[in-house]
PDB file of N, CA and C in Angstrom:
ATOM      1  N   UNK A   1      -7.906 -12.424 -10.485  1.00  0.00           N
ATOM      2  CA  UNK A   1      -8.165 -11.209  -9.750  1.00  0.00           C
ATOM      3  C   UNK A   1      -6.869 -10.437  -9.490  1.00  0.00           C
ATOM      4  N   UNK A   2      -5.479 -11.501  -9.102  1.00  0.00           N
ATOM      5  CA  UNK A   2      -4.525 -10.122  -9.444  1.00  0.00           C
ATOM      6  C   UNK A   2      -4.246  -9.419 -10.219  1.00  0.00           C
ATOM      7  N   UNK A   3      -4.303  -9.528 -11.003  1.00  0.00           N
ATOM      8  CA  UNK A   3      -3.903  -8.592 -12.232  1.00  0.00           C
ATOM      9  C   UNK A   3      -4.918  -7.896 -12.373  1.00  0.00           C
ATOM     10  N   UNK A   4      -6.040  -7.547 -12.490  1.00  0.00           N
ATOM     11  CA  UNK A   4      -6.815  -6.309 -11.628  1.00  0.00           C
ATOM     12  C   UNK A   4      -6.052  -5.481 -10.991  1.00  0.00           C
ATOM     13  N   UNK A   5      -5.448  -5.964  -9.423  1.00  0.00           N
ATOM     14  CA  UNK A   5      -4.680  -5.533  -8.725  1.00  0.00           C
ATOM     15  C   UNK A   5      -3.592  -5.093  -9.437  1.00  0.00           C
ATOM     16  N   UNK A   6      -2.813  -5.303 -10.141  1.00  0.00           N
ATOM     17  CA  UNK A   6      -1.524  -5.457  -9.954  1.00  0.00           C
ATOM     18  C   UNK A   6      -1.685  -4.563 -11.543  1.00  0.00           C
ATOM     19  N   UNK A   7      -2.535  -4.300 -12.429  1.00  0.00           N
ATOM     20  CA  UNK A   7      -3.036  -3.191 -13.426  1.00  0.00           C
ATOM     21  C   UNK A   7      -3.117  -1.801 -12.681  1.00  0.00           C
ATOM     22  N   UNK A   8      -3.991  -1.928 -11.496  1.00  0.00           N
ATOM     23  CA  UNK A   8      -4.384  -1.042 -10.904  1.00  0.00           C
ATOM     24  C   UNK A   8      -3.211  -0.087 -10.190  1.00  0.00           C
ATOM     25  N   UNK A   9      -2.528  -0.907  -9.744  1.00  0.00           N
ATOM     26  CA  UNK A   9      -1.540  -0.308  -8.893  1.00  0.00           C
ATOM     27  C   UNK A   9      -0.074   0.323  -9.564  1.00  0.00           C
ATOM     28  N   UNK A  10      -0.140  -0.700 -10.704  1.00  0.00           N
ATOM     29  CA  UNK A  10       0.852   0.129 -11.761  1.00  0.00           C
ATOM     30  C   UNK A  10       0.320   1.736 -12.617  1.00  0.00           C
ATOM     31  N   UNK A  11      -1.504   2.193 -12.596  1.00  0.00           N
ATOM     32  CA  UNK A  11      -2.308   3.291 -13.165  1.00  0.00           C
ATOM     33  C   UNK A  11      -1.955   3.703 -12.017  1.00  0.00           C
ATOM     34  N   UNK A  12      -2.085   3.306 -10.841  1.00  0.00           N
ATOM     35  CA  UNK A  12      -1.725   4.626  -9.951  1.00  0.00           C
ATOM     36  C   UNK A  12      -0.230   5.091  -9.728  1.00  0.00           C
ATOM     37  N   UNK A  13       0.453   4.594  -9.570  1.00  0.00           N
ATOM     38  CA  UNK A  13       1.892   4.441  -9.545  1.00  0.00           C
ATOM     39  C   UNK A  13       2.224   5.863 -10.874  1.00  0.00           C
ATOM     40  N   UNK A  14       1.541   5.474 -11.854  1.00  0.00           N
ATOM     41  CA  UNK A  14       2.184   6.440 -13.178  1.00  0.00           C
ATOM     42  C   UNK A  14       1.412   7.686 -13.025  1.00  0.00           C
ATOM     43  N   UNK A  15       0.570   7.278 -12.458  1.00  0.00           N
ATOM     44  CA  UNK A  15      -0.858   8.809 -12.384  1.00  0.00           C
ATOM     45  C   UNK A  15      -0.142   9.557 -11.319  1.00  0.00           C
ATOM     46  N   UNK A  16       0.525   9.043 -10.309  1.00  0.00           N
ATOM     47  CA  UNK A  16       1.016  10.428  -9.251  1.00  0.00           C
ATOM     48  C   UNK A  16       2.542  10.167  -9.235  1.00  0.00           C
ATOM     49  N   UNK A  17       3.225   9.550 -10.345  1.00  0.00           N
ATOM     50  CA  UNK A  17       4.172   9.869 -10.833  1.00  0.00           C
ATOM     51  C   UNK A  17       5.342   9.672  -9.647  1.00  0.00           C
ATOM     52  N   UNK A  18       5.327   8.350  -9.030  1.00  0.00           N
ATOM     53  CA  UNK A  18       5.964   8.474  -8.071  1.00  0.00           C
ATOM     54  C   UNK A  18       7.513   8.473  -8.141  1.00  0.00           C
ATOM     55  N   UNK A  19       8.240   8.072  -9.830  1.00  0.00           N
ATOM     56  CA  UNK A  19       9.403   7.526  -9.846  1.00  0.00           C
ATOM     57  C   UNK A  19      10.213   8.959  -9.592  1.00  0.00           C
ATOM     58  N   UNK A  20       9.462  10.089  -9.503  1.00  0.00           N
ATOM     59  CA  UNK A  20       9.769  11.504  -9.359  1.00  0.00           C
ATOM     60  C   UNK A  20      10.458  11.832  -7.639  1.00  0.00           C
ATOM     61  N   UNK A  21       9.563  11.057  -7.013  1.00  0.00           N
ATOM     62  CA  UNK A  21       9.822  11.162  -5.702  1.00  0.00           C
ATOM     63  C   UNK A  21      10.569  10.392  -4.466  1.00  0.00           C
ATOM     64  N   UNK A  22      10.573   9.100  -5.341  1.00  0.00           N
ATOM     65  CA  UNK A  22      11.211   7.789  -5.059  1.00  0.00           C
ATOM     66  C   UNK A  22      12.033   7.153  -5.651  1.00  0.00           C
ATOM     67  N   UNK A  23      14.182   7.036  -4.867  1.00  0.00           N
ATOM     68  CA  UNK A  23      14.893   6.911  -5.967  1.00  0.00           C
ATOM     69  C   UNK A  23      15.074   5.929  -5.931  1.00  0.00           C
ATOM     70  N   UNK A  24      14.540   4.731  -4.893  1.00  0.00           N
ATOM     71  CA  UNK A  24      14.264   3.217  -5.015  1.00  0.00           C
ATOM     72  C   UNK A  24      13.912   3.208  -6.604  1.00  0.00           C
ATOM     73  N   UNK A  25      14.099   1.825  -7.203  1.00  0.00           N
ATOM     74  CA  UNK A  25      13.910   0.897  -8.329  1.00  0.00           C
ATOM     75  C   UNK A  25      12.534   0.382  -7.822  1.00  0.00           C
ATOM     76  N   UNK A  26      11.850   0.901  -7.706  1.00  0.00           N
ATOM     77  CA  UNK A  26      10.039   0.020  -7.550  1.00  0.00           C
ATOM     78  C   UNK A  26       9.798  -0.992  -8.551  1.00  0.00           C
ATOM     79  N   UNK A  27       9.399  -2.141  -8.070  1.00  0.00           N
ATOM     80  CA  UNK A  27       8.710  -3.348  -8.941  1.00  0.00           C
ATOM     81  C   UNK A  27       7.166  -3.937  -8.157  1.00  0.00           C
ATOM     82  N   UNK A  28       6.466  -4.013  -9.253  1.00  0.00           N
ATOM     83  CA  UNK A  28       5.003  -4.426  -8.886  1.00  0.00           C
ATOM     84  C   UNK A  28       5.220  -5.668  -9.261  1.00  0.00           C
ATOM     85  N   UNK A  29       4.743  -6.548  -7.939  1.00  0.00           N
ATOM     86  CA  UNK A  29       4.808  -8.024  -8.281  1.00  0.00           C
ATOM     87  C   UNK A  29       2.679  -8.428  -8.043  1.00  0.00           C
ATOM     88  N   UNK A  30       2.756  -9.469  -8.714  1.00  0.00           N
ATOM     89  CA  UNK A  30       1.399 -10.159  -8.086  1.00  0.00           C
ATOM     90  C   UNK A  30       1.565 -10.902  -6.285  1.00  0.00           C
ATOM     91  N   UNK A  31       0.849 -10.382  -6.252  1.00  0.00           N
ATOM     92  CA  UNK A  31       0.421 -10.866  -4.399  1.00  0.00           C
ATOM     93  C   UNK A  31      -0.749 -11.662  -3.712  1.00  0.00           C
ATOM     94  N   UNK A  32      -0.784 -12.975  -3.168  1.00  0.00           N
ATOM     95  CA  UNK A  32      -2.155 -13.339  -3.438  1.00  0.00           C
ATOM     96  C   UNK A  32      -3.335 -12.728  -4.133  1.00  0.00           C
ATOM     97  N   UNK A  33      -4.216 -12.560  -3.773  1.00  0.00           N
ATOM     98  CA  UNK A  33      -4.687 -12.234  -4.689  1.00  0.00           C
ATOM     99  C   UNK A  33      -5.405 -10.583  -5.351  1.00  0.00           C
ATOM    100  N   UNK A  34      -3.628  -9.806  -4.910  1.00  0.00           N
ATOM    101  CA  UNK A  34      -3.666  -8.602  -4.974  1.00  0.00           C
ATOM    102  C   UNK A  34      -2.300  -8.437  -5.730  1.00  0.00           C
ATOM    103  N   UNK A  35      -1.397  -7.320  -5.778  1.00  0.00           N
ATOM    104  CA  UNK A  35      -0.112  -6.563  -6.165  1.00  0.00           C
ATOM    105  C   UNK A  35       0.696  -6.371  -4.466  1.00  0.00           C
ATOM    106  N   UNK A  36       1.697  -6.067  -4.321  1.00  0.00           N
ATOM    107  CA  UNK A  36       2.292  -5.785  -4.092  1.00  0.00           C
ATOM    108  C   UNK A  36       3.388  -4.720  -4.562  1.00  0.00           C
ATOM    109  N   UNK A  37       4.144  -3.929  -3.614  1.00  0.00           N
ATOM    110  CA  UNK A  37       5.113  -3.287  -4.456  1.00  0.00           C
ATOM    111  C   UNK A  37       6.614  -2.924  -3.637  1.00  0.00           C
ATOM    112  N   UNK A  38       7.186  -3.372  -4.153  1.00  0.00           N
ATOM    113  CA  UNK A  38       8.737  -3.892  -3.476  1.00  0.00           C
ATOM    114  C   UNK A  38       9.778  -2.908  -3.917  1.00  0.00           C
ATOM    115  N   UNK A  39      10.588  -2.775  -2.964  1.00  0.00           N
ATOM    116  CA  UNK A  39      12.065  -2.066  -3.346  1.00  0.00           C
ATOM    117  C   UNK A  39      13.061  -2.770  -2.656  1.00  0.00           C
ATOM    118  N   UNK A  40      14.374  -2.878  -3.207  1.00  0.00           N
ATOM    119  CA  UNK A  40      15.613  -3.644  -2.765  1.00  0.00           C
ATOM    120  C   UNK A  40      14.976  -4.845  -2.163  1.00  0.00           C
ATOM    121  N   UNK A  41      14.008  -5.680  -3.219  1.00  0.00           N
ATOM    122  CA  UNK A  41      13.370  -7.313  -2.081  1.00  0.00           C
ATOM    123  C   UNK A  41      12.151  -6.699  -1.113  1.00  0.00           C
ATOM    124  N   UNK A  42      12.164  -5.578  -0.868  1.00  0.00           N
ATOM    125  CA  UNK A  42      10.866  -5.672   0.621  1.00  0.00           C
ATOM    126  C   UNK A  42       9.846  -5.065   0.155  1.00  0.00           C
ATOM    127  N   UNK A  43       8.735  -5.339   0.622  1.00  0.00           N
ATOM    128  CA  UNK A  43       7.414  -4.721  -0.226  1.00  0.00           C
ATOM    129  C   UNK A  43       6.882  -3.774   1.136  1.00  0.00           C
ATOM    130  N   UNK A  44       6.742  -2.759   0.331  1.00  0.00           N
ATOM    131  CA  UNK A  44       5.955  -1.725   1.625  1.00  0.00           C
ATOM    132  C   UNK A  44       4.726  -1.178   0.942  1.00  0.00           C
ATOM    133  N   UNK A  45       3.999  -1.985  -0.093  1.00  0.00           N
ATOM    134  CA  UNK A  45       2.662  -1.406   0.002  1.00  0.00           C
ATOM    135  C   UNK A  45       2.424  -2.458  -0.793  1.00  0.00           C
ATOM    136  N   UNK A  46       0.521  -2.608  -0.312  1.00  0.00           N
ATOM    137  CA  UNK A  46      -0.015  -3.540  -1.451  1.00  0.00           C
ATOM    138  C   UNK A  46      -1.514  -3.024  -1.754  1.00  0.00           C
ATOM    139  N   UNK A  47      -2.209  -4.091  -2.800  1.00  0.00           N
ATOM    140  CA  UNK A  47      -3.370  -3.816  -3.209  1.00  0.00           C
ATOM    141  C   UNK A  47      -4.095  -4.443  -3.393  1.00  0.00           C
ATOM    142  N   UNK A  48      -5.227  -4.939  -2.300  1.00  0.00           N
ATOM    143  CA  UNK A  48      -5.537  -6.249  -2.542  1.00  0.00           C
ATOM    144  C   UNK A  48      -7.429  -6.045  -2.424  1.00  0.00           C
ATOM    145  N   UNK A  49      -8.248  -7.270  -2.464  1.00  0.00           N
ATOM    146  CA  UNK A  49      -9.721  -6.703  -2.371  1.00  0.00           C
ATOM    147  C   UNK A  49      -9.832  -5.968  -1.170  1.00  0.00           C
ATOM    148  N   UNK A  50      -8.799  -6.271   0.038  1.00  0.00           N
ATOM    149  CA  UNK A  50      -9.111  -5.875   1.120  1.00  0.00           C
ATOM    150  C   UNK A  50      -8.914  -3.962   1.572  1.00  0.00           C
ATOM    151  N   UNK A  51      -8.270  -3.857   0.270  1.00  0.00           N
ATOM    152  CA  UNK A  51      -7.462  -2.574   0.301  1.00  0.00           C
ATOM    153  C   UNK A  51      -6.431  -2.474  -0.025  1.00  0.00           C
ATOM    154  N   UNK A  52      -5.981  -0.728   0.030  1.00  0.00           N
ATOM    155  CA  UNK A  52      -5.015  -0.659  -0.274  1.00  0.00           C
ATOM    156  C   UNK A  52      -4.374  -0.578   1.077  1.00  0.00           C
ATOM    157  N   UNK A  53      -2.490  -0.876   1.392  1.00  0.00           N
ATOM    158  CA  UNK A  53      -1.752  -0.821   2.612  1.00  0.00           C
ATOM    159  C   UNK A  53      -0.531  -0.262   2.547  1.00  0.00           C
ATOM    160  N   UNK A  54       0.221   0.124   3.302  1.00  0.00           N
ATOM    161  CA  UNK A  54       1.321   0.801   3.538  1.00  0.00           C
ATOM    162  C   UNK A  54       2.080   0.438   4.985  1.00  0.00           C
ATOM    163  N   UNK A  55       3.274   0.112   4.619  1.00  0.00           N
ATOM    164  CA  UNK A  55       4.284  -0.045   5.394  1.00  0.00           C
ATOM    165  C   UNK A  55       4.692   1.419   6.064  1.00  0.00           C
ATOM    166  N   UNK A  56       4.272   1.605   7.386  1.00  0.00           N
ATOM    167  CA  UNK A  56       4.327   3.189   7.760  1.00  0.00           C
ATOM    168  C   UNK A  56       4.807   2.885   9.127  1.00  0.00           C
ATOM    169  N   UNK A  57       5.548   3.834  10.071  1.00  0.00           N
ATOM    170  CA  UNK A  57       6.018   4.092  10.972  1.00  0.00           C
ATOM    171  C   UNK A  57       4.801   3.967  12.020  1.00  0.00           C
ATOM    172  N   UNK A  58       4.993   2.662  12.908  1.00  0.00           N
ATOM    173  CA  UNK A  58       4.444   2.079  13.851  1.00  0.00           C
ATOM    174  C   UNK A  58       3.325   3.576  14.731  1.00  0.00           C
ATOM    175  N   UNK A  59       3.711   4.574  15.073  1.00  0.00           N
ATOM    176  CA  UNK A  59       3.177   5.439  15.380  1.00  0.00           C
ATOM    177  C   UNK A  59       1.657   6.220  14.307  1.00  0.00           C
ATOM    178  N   UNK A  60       2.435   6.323  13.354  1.00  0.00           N
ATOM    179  CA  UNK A  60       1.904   6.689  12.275  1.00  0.00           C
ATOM    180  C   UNK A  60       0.458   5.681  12.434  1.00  0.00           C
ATOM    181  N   UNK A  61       0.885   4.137  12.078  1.00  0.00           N
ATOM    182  CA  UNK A  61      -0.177   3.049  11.965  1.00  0.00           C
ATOM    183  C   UNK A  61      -1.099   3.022  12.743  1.00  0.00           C
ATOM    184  N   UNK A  62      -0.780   3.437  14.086  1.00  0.00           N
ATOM    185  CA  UNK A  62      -1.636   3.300  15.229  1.00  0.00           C
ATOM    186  C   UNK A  62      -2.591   4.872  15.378  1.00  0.00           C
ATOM    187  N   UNK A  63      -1.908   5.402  15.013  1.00  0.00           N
ATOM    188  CA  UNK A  63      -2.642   7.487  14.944  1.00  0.00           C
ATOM    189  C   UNK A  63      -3.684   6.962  13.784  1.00  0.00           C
ATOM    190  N   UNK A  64      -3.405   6.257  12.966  1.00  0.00           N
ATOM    191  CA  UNK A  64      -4.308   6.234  11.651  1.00  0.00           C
ATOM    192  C   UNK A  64      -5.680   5.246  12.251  1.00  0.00           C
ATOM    193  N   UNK A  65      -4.988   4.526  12.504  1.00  0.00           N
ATOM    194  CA  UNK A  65      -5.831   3.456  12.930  1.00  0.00           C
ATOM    195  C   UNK A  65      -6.915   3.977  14.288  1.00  0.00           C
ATOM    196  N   UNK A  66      -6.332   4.326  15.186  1.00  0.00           N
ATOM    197  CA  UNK A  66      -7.351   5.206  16.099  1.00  0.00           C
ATOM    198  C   UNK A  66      -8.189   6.670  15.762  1.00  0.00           C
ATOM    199  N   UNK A  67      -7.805   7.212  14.736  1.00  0.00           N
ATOM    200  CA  UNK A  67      -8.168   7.718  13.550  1.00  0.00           C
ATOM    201  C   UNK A  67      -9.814   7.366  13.214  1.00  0.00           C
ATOM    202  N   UNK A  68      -9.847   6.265  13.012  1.00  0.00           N
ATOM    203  CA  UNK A  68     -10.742   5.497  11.870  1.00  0.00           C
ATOM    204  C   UNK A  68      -9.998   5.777  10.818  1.00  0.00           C
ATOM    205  N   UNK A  69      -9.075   6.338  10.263  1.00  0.00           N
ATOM    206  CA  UNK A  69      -8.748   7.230   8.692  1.00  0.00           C
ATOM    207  C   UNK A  69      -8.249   5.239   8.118  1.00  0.00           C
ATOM    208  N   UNK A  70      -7.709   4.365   8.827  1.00  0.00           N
ATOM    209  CA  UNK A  70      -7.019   2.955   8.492  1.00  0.00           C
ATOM    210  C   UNK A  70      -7.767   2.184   9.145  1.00  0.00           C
ATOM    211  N   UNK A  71      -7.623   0.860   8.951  1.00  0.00           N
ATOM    212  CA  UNK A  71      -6.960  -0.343   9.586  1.00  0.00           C
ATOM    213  C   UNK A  71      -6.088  -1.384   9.968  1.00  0.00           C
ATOM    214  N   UNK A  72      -6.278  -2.217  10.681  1.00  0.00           N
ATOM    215  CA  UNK A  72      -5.167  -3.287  10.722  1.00  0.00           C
ATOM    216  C   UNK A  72      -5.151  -3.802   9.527  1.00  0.00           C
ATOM    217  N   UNK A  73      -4.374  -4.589   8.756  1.00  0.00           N
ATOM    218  CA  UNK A  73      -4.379  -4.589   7.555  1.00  0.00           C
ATOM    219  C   UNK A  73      -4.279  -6.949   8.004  1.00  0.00           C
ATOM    220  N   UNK A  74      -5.173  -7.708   7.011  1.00  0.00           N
ATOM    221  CA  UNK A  74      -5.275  -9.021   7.367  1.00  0.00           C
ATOM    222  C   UNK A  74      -5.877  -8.924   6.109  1.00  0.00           C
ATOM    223  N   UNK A  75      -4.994 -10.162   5.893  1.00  0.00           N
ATOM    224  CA  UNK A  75      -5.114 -10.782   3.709  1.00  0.00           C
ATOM    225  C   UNK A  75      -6.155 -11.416   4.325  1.00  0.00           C
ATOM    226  N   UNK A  76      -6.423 -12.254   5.186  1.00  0.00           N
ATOM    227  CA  UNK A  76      -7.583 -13.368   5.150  1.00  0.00           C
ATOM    228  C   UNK A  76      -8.600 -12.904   6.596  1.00  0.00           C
ATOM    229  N   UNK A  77      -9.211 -13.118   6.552  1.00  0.00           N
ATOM    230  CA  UNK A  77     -10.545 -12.879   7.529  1.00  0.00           C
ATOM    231  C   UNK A  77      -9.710 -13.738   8.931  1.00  0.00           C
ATOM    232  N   UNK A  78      -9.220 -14.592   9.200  1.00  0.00           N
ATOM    233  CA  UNK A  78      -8.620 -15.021  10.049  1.00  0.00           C
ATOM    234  C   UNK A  78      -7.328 -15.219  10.229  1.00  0.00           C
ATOM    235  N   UNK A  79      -6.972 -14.331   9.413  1.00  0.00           N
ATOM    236  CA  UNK A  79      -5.253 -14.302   9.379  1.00  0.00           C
ATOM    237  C   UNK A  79      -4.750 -13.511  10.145  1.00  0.00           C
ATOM    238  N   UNK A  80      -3.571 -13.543  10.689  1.00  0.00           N
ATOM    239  CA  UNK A  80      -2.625 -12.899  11.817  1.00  0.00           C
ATOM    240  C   UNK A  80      -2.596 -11.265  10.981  1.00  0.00           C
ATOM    241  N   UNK A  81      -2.597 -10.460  11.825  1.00  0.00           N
ATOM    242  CA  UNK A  81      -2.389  -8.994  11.423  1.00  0.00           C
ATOM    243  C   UNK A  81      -1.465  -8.575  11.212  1.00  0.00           C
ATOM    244  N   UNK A  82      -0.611  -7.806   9.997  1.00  0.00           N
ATOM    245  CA  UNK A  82       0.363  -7.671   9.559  1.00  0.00           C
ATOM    246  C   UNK A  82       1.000  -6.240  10.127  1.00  0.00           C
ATOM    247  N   UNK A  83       1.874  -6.579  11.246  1.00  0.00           N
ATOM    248  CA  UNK A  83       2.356  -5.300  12.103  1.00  0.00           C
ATOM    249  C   UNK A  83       3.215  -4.380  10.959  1.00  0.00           C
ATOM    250  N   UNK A  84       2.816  -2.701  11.551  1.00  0.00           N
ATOM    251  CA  UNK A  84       3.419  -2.717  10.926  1.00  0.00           C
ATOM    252  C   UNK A  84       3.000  -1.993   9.645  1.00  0.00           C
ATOM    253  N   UNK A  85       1.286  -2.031   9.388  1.00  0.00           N
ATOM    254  CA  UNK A  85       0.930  -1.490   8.007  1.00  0.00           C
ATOM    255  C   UNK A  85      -0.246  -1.269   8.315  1.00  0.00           C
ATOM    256  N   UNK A  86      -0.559  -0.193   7.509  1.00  0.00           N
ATOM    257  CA  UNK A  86      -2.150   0.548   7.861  1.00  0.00           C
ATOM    258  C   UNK A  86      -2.767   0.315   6.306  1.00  0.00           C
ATOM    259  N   UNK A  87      -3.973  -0.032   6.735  1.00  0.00           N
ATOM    260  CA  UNK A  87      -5.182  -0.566   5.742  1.00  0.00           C
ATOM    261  C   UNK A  87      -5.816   0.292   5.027  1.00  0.00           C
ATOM    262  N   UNK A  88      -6.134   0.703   4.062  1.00  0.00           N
ATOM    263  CA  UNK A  88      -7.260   1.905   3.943  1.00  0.00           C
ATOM    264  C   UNK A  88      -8.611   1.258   2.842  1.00  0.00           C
ATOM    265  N   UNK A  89      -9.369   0.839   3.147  1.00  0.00           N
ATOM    266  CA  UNK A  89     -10.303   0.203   2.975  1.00  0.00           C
ATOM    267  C   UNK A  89     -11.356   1.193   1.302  1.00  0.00           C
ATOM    268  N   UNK A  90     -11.174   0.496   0.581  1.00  0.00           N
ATOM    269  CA  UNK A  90     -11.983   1.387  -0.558  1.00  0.00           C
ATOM    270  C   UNK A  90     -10.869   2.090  -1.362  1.00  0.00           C
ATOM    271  N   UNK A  91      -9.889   2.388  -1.750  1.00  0.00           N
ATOM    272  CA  UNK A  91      -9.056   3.618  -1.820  1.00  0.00           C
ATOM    273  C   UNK A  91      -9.284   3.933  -3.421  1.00  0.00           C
ATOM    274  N   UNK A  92     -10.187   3.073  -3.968  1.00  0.00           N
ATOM    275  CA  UNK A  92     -10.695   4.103  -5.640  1.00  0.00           C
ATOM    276  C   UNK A  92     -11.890   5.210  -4.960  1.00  0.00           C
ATOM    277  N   UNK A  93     -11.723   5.414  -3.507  1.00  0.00           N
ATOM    278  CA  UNK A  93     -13.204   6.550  -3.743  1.00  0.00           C
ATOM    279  C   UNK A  93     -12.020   8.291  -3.212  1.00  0.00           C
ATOM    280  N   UNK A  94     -11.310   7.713  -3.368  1.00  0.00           N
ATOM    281  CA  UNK A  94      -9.848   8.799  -2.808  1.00  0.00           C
ATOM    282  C   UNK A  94      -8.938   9.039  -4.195  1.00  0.00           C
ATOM    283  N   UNK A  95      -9.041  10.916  -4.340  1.00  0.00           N
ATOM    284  CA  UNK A  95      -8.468  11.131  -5.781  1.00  0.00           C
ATOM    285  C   UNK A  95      -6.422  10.417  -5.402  1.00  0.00           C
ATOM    286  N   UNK A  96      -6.570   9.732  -6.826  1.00  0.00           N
ATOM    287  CA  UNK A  96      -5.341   9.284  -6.508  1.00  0.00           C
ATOM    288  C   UNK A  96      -3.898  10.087  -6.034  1.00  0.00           C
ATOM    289  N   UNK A  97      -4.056  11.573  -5.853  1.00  0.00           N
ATOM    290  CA  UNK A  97      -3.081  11.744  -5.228  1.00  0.00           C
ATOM    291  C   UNK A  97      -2.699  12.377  -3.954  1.00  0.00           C
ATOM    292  N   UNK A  98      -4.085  11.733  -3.500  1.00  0.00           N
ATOM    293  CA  UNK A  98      -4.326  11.306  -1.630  1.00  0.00           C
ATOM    294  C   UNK A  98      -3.093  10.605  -1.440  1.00  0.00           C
ATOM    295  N   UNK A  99      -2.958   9.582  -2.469  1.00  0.00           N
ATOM    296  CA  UNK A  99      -2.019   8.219  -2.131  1.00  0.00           C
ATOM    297  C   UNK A  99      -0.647   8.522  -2.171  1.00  0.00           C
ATOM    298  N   UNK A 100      -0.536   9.499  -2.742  1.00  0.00           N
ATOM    299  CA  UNK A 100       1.191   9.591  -3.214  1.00  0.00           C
ATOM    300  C   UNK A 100       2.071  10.009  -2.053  1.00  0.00           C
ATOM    301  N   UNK A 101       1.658  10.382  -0.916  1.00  0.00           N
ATOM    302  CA  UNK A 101       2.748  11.007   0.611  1.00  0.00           C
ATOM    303  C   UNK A 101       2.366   9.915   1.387  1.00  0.00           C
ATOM    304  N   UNK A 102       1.356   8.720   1.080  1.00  0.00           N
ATOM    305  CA  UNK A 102       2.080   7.139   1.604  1.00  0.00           C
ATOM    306  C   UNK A 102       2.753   6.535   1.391  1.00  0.00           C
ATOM    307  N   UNK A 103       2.795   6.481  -0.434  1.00  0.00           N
ATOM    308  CA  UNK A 103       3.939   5.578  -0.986  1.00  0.00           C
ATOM    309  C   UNK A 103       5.685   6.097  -0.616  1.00  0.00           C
ATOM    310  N   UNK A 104       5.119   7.106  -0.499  1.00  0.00           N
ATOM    311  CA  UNK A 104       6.923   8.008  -0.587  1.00  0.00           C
ATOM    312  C   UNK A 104       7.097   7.740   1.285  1.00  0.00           C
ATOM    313  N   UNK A 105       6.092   8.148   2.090  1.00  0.00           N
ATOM    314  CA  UNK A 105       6.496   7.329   3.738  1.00  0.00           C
ATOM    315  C   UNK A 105       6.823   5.705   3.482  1.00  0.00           C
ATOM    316  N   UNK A 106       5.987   5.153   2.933  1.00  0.00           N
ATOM    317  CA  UNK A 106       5.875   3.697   3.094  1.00  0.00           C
ATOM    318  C   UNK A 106       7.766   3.429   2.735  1.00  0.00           C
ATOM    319  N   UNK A 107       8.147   3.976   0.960  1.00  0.00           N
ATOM    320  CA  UNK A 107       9.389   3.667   0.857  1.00  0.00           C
ATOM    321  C   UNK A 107      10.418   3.674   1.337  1.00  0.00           C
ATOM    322  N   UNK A 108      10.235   4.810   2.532  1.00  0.00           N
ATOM    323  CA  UNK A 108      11.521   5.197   3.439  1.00  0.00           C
ATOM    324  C   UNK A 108      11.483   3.872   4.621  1.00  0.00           C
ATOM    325  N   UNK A 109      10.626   3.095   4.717  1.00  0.00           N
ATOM    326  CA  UNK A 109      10.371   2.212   5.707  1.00  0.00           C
ATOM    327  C   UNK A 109      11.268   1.138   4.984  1.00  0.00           C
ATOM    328  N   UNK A 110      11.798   0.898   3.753  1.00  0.00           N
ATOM    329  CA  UNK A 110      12.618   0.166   3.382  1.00  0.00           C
ATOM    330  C   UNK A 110      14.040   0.101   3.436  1.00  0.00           C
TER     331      UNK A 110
END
């Protein structure tokens, strides 16, 4: 199932053309059983069944999240909540370049 993920997240990555906007070195790694995507070692976004997530400015996370627009973002149904990153639940029903002014926030969080 990662590599699903980790296919997926590299089609979006090239579809909104982020290396344009971001002068980080981005690498897509596999992530349980999603992608991840890292700069200088730290990953500020991933892609997993649960969704897609973003490493975003604590304010930001919580506006989104009271929102409804996110969620708390948790790899496992009983896993500790990953402070810190907003969830967005579904994100193939969002034209992919909804996504592209997260990845470019998320990177500055690195």
């Amino acid at each position: 199932m990662a590599k699903l993920y980790f296919d997926k997240m590299n089609s979006l990555l090239k579809e909104i053309k982020i290396e344009s906007d971001v002068s980080l070195q981005l690498e897509v790694k596999h992530f349980f059983s999603g992608s991840a995507l890292y700069a200088n070692k730290t990953m500020f976004a991933s892609w997993s069944p649960v969704g897609l997530a973003f490493k975003l400015p604590e304010a930001e996370v919580l506006k989104l999240i009271n929102n409804g627009e996110a969620k708390e973002l948790k790899y496992f149904p009983k896993g500790h909540v990953k402070k810190g990153y907003a969830l967005f639940e579904s994100p193939d029903n969002k034209e992919p370049k909804h996504w592209k002014q997260y990845f470019i926030k998320a990177s500055k969080q690195v």
